[in-house]
C-alpha atoms as a PDB file:
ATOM      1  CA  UNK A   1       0.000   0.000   0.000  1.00  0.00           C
ATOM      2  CA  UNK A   2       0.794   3.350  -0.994  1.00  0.00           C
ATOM      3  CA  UNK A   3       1.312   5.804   1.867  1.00  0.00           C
ATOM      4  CA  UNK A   4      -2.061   7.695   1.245  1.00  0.00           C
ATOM      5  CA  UNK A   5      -3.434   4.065   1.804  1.00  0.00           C
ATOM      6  CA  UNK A   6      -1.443   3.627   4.978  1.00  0.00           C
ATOM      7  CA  UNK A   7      -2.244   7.644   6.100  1.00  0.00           C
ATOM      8  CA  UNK A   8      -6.437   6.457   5.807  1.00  0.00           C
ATOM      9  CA  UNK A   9      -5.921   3.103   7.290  1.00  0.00           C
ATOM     10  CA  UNK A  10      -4.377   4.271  10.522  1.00  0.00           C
ATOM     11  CA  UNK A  11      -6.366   7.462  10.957  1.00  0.00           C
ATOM     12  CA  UNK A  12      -2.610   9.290  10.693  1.00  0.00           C
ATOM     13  CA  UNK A  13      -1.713  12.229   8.639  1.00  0.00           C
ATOM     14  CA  UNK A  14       0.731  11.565   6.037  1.00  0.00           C
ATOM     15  CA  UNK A  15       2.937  13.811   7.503  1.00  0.00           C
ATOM     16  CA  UNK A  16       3.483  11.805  10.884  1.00  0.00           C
ATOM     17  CA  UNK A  17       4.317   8.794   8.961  1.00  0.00           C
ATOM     18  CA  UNK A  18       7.136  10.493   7.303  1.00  0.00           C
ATOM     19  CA  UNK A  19       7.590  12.165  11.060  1.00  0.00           C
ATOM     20  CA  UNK A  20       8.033   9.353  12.367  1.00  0.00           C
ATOM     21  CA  UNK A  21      10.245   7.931   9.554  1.00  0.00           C
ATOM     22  CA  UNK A  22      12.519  10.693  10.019  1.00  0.00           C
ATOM     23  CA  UNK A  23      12.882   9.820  14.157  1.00  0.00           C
ATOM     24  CA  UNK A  24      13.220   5.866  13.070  1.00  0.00           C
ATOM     25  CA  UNK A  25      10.392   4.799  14.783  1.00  0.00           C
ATOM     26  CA  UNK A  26       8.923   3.059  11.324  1.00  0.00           C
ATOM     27  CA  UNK A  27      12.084   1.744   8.651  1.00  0.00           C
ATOM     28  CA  UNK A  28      12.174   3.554   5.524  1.00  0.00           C
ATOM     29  CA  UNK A  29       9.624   1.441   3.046  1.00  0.00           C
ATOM     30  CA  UNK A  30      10.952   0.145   0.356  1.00  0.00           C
ATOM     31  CA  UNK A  31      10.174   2.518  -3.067  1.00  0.00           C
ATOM     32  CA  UNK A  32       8.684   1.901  -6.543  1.00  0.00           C
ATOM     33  CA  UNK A  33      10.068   2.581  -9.669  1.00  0.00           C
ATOM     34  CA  UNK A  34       8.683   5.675  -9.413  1.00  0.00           C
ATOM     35  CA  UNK A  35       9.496   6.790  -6.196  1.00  0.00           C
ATOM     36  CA  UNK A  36       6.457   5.658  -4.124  1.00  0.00           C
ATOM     37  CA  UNK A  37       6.968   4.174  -1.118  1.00  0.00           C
ATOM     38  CA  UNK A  38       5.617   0.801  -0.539  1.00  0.00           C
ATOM     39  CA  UNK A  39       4.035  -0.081   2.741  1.00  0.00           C
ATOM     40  CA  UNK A  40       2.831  -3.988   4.253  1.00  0.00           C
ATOM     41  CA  UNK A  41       0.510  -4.997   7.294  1.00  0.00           C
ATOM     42  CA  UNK A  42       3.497  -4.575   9.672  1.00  0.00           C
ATOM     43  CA  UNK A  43       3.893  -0.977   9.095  1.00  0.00           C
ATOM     44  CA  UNK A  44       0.735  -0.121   9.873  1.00  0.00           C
ATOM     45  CA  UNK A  45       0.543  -2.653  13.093  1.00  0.00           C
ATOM     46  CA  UNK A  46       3.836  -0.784  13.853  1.00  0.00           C
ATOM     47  CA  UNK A  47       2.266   2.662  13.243  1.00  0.00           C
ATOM     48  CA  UNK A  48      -0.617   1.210  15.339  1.00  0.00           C
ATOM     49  CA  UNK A  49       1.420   0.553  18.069  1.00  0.00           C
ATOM     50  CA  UNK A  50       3.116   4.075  18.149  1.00  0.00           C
ATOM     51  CA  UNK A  51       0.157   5.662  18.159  1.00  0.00           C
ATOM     52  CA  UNK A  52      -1.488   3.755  20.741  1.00  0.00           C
ATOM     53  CA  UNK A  53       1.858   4.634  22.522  1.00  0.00           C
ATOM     54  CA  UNK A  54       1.456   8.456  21.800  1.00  0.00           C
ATOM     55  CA  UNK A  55      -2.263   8.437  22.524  1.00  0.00           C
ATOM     56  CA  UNK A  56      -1.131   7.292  26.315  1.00  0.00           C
ATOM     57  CA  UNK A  57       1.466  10.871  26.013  1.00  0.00           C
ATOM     58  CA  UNK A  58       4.435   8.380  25.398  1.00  0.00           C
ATOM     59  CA  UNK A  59       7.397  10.882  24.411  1.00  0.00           C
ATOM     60  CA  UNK A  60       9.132   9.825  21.241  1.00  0.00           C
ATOM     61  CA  UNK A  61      12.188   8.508  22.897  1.00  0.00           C
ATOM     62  CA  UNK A  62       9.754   6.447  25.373  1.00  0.00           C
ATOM     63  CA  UNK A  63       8.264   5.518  22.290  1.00  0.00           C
ATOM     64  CA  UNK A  64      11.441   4.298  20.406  1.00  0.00           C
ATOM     65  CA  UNK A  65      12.511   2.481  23.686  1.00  0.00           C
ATOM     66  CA  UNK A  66       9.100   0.696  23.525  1.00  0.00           C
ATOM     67  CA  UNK A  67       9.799  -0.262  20.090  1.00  0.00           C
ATOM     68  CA  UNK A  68      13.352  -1.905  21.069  1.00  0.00           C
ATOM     69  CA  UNK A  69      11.688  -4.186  23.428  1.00  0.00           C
ATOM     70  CA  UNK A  70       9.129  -5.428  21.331  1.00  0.00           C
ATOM     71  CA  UNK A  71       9.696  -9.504  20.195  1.00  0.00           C
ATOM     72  CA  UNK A  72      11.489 -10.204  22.939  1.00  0.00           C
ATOM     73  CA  UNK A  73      11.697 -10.713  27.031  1.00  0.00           C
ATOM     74  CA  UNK A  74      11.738  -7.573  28.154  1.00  0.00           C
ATOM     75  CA  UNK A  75       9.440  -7.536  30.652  1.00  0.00           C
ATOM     76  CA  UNK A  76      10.867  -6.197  33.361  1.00  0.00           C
ATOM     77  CA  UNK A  77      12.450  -3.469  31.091  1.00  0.00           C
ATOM     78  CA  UNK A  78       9.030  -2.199  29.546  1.00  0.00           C
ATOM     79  CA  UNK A  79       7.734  -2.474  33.294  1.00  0.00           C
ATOM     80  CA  UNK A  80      10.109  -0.175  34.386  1.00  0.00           C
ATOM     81  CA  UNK A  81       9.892   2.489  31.555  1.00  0.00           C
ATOM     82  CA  UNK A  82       5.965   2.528  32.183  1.00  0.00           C
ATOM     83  CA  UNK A  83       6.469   2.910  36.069  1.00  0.00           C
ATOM     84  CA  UNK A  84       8.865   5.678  34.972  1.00  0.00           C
ATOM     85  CA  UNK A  85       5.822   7.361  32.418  1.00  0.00           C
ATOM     86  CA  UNK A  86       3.692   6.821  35.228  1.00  0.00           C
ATOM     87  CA  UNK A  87       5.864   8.904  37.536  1.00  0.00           C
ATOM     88  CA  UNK A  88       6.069  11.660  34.769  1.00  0.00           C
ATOM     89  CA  UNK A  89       2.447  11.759  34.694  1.00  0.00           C
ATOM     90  CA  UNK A  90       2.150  12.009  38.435  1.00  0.00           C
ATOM     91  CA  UNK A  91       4.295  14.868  38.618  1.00  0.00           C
ATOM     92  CA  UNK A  92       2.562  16.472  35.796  1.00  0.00           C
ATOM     93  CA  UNK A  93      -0.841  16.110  37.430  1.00  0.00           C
ATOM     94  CA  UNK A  94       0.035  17.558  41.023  1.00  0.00           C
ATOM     95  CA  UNK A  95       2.029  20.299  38.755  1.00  0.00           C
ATOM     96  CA  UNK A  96      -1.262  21.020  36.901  1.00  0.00           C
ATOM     97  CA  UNK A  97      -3.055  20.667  40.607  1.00  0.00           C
ATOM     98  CA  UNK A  98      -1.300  23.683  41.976  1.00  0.00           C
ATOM     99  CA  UNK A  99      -1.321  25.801  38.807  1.00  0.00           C
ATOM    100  CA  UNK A 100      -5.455  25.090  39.057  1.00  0.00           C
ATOM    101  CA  UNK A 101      -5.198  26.228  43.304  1.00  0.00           C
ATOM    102  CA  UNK A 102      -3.613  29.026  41.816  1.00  0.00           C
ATOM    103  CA  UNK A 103      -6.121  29.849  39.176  1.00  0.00           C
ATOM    104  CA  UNK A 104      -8.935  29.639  41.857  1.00  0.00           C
ATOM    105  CA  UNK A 105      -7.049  32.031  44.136  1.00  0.00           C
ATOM    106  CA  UNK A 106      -6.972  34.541  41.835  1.00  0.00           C
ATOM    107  CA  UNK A 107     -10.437  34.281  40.217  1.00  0.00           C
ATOM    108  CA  UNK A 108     -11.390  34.756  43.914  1.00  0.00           C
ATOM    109  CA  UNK A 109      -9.802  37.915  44.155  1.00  0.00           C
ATOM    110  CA  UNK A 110     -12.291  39.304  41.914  1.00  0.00           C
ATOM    111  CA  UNK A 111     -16.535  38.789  42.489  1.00  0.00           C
ATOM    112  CA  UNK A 112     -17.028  40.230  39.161  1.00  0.00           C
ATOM    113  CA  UNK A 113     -19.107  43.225  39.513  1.00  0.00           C
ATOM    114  CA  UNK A 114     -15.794  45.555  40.874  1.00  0.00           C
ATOM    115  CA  UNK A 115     -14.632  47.834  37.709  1.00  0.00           C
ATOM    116  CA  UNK A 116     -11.204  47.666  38.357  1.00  0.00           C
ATOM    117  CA  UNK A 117     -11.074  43.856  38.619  1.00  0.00           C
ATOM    118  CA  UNK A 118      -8.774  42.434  40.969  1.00  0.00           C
ATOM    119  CA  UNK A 119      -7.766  39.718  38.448  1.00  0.00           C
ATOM    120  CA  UNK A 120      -6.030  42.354  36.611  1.00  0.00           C
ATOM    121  CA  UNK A 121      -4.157  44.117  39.185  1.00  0.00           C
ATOM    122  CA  UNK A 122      -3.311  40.599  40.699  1.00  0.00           C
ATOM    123  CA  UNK A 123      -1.380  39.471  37.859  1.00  0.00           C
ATOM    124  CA  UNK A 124      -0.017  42.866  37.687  1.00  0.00           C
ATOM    125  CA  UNK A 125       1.701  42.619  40.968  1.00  0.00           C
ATOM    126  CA  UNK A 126       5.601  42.817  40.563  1.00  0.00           C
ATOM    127  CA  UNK A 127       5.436  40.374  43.149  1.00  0.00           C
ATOM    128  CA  UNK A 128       3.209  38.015  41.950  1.00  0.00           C
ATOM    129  CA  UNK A 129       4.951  34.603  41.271  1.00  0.00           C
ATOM    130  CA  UNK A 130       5.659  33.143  37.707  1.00  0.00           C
ATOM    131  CA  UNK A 131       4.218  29.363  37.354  1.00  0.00           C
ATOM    132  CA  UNK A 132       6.677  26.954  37.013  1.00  0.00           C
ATOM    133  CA  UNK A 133       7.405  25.286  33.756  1.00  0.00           C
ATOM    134  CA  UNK A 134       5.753  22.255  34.783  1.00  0.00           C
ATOM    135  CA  UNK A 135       2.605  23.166  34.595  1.00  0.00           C
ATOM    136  CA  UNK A 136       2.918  23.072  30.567  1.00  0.00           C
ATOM    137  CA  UNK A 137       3.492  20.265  28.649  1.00  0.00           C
ATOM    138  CA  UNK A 138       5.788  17.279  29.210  1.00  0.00           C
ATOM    139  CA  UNK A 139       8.695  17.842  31.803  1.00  0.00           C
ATOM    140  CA  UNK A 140      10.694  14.416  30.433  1.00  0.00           C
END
């Protein structure tokens, strides 16, 4: 299958596949004559896979480790990446936790019916803290 074929089979744009050809998390297909390239059932159960892996907020190095371990006994090795993911997450949702306590302290600064909401001159405050990093996207 052509990789239009592949894009509408696996519900993935055509520019992830070559994405993730790029990073080496699917081998370069093999090409036509003409310069297509040529895709089988194991690309897209592979392309399955790493999106199933990047629907769970897998990194792509997580991802690519994943991959390594695959056909073999590895258990204890894919055990221990996931515990590691799972600590990742953790940290990301207590991070997202305290940016949301800090949210609700602010928005109850301010009843609404003031004119010179207090929202605004809280975030104004020189003093006012900056959020940490964490609280946006992946910190691994």
């Amino acid at each position: 299958m052509r990789i239009g074929e592949l894009s509408r089979l696996t519900a993935t744009p055509v520019d992830t596949i070559r994405h993730y050809e790029r990073e080496g998390l699917l081998d370069a297909p093999p090409r036509t004559d003409a310069g297509y390239r040529v895709y089988g059932p194991p690309d897209a159960e592979r392309l399955h896979f790493i999106r199933r892996c990047r629907s769970l907020d897998m990194n792509l190095a997580e991802v690519r480790a994943l991959l390594a371990l695959q056909g073999g006994e590895h258990g204890g090795e894919a055990h221990a990446l996931l515990d590691e993911h799972i600590g990742h997450v953790a940290a990301r949702i207590a991070a997202l936790q305290e940016l949301e306590k800090e949210l609700r302290a602010l928005r109850a600064r301010c009843k609404g019916d003031e004119p010179a909401c207090a929202i605004l001159e809280g975030l104004a405050e020189p003093g006012a803290e900056l959020p940490a990093k964490s609280h946006v996207g992946h910190s691994h």
